[in-house]
N, C-alpha and C. Protein backbone atom coordinates (compact mmCIF):
# COMPACT_ATOMS: atom_id res chain seq x y z
N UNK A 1 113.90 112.15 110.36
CA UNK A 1 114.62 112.29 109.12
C UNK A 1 115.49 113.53 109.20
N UNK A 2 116.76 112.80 108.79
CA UNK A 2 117.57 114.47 109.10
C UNK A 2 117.70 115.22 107.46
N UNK A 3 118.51 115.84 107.20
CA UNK A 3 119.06 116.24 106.43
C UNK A 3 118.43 117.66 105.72
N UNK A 4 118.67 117.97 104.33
CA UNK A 4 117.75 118.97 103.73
C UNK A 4 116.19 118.91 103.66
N UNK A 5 115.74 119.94 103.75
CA UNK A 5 114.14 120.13 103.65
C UNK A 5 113.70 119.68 102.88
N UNK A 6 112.54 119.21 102.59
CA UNK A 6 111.94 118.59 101.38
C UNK A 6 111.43 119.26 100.65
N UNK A 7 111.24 119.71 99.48
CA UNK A 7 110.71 120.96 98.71
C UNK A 7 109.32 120.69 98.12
N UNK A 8 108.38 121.22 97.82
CA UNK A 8 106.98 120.97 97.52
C UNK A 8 107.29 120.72 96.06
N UNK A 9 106.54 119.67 95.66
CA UNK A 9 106.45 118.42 94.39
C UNK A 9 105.34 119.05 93.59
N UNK A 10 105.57 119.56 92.61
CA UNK A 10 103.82 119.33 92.10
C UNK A 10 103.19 118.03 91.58
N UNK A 11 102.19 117.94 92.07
CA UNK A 11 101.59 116.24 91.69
C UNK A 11 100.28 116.86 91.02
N UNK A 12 99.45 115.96 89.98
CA UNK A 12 98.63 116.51 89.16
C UNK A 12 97.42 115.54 89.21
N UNK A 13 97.89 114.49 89.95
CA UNK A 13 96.83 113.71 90.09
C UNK A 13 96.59 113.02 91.82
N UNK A 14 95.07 112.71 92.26
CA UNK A 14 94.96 112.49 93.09
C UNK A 14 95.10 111.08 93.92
N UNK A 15 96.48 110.79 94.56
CA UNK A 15 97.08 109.60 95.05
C UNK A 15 96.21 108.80 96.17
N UNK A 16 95.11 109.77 97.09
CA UNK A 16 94.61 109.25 98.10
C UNK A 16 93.82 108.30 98.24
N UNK A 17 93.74 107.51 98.91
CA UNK A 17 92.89 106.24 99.02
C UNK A 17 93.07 105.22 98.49
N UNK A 18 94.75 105.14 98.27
CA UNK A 18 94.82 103.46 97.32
C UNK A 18 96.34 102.93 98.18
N UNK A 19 95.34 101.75 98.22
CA UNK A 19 96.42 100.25 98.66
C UNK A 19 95.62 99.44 97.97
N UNK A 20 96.83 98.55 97.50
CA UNK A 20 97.02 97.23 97.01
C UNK A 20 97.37 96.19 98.07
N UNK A 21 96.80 95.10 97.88
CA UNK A 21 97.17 93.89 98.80
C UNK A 21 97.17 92.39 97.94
N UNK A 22 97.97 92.01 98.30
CA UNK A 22 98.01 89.98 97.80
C UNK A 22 96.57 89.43 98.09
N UNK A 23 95.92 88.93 97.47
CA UNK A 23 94.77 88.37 97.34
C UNK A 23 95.14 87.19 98.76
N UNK A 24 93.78 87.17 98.91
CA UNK A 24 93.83 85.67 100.11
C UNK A 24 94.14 86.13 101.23
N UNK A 25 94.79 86.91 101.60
CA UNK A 25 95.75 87.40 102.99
C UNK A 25 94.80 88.70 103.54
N UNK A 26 94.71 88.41 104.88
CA UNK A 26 93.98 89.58 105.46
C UNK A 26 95.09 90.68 105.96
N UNK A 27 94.37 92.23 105.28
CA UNK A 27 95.41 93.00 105.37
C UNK A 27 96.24 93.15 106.64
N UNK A 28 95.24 92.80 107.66
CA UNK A 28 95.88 93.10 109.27
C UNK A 28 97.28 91.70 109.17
N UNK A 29 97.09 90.89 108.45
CA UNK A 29 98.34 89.81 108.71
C UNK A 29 99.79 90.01 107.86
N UNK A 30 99.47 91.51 107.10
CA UNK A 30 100.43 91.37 106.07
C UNK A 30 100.98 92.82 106.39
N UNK A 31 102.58 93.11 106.11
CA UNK A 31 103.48 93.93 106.44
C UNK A 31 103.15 95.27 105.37
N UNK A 32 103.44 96.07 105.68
CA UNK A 32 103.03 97.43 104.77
C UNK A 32 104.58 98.14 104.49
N UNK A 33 104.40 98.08 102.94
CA UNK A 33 105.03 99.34 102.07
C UNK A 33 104.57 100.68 101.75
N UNK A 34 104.72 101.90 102.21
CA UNK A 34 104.23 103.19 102.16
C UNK A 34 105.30 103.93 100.98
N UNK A 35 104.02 104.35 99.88
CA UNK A 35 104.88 104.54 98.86
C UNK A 35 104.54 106.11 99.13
N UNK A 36 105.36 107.32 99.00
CA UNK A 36 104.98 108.45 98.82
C UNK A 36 104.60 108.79 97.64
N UNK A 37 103.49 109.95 98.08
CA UNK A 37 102.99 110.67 97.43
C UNK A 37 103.52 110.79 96.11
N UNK A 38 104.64 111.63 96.46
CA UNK A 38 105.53 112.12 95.34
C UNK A 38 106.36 110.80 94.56
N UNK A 39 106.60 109.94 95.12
CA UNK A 39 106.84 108.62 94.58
C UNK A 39 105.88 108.04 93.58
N UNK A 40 104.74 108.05 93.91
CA UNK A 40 103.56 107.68 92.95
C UNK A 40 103.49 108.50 91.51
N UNK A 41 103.53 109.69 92.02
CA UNK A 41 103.49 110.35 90.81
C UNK A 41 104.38 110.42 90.09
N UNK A 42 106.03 109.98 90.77
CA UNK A 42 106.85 109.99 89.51
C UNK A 42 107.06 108.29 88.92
N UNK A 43 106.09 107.29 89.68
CA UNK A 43 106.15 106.54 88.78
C UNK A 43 104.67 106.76 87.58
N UNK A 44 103.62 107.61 88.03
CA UNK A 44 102.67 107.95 86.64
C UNK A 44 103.41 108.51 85.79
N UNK A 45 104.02 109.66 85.67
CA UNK A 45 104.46 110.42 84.56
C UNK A 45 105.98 109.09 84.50
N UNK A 46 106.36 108.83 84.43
CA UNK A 46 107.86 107.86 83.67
C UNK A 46 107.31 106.77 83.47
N UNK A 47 106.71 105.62 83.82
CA UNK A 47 106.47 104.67 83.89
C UNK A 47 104.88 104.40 83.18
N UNK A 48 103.59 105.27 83.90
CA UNK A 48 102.70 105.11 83.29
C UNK A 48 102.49 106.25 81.81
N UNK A 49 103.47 107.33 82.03
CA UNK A 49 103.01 108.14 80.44
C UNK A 49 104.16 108.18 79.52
N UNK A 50 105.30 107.53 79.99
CA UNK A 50 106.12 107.50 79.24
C UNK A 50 107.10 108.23 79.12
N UNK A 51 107.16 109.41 79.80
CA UNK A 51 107.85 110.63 79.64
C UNK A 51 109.56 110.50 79.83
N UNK A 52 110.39 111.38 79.19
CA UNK A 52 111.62 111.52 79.94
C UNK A 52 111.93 111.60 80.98
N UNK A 53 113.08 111.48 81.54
CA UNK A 53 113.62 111.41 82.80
C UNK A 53 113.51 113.32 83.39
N UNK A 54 113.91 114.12 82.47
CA UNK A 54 114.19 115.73 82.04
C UNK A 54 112.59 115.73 82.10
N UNK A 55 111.65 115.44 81.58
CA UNK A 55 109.95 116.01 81.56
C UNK A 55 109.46 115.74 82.52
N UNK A 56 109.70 115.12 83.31
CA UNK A 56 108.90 114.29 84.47
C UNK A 56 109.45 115.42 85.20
N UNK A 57 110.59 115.14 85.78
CA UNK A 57 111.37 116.32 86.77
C UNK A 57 110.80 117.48 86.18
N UNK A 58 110.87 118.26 85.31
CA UNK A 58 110.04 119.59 85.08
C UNK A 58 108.49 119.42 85.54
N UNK A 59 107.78 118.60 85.23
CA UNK A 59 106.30 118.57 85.37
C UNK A 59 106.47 118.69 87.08
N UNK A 60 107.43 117.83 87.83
CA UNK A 60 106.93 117.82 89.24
C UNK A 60 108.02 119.11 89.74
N UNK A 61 108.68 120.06 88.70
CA UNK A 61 109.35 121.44 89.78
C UNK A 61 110.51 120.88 90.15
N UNK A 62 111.18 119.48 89.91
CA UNK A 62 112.50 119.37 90.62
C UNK A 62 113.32 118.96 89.57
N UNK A 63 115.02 118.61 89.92
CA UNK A 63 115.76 118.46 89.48
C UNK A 63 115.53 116.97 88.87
N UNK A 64 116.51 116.80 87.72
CA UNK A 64 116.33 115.63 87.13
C UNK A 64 117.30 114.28 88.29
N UNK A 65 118.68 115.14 89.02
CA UNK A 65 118.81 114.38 89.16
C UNK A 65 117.86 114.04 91.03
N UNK A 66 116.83 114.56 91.19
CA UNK A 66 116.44 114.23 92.39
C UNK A 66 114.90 113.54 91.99
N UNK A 67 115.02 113.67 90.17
CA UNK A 67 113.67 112.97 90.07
C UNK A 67 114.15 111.29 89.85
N UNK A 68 115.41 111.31 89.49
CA UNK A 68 116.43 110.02 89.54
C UNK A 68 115.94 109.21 90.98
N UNK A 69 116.59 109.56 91.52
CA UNK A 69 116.01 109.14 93.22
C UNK A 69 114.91 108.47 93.49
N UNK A 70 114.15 110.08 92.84
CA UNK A 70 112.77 109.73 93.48
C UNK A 70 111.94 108.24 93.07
N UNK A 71 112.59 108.39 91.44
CA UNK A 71 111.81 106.79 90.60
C UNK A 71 112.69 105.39 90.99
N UNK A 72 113.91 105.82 91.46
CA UNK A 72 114.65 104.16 91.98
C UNK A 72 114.22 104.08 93.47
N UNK A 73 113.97 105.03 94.51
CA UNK A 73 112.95 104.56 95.58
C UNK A 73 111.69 104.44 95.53
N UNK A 74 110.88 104.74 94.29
CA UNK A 74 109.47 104.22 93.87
C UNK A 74 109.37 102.56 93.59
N UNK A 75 110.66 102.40 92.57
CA UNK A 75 110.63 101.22 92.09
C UNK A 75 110.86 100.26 92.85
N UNK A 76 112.08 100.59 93.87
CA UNK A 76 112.27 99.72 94.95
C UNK A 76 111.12 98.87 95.81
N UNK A 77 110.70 100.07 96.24
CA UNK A 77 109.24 100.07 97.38
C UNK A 77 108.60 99.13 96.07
N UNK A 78 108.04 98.79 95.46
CA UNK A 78 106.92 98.55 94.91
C UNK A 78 107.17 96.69 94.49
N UNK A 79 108.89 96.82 94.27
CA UNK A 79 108.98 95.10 94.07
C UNK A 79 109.62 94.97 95.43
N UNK A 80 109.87 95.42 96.27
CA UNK A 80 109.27 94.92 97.64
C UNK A 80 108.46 94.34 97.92
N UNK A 81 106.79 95.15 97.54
CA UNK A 81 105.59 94.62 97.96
C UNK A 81 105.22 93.89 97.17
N UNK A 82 105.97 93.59 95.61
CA UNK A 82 105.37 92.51 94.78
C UNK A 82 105.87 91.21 95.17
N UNK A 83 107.39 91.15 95.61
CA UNK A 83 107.92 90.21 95.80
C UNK A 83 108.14 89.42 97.08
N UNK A 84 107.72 90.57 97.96
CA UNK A 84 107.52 90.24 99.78
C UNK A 84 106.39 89.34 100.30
N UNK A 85 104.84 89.86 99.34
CA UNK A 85 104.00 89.98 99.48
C UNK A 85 103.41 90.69 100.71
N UNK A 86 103.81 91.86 100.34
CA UNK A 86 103.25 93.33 101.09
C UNK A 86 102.37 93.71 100.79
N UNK A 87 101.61 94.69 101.38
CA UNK A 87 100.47 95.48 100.98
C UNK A 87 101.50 96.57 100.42
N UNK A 88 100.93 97.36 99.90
CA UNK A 88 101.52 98.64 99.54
C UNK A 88 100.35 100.05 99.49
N UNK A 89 100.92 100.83 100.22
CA UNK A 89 99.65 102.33 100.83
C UNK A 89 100.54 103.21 100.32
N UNK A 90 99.77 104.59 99.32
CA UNK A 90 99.98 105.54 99.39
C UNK A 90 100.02 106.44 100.25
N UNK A 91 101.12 106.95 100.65
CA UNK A 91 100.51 107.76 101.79
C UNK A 91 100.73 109.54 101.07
N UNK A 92 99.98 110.02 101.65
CA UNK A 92 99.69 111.77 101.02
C UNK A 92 99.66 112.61 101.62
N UNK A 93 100.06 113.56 101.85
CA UNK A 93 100.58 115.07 103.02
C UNK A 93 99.12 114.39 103.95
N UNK A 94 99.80 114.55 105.05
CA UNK A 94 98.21 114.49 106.06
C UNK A 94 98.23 113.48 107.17
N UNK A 95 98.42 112.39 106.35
CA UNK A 95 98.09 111.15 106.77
C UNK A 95 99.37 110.28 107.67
C-alpha cells in the first residue's frame, strides 16, 4: 500500500473474533471479505448508534471527510459479502 501513513483510529469497542458466513457453505469453500478494524467501528457508531457523520469522525480522532471514506469502504465490503455470498472477517492490528 503506497501512499500517506495511516493514523491511529480510536475504536471503543472490541472487533476481534468475528466472521460471518452464508449458512450451508463450508467456510474453506467460500471467498473472504476482510473488513477493517477501523471500518467496523465506523459502521457501529453511524450505522449501529446513529450518530452524525461530524460525531463519529470526532469519537474515532479523524477528519469527517476521511470518516466519509472510511463508511463507503465499510459499506461496500459488507454488500459484497451479502450479495457475493462471502464470508466476511474482521481483521484487527495483529492479525
Amino acid at each position: 500500500m503506497s501512499g500517506r501513513k495511516r493514523i491511529n483510529r480510536r475504536i471503543d469497542a472490541d472487533h476481534s473474533g468475528i466472521c460471518f458466513k452464508p449458512c450451508g457453505i463450508k467456510r474453506s469453500e467460500l471467498q473472504r471479505v476482510e473488513l477493517r478494524e477501523d471500518e467496523m467501528e465506523a459502521i457501529r457508531l453511524a450505522d449501529y448508534e446513529g450518530l452524525y457523520q461530524q460525531e463519529c469522525a470526532d469519537k474515532m480522532g479523524i477528519s469527517r471527510t476521511t470518516f466519509s471514506r472510511l463508511i463507503e469502504s465499510a459499506r461496500k465490503k459488507i454488500a459484497d459479502a451479502l450479495l457475493n455470498t462471502k464470508a466476511l472477517r474482521i481483521q484487527v492490528k495483529g492479525d
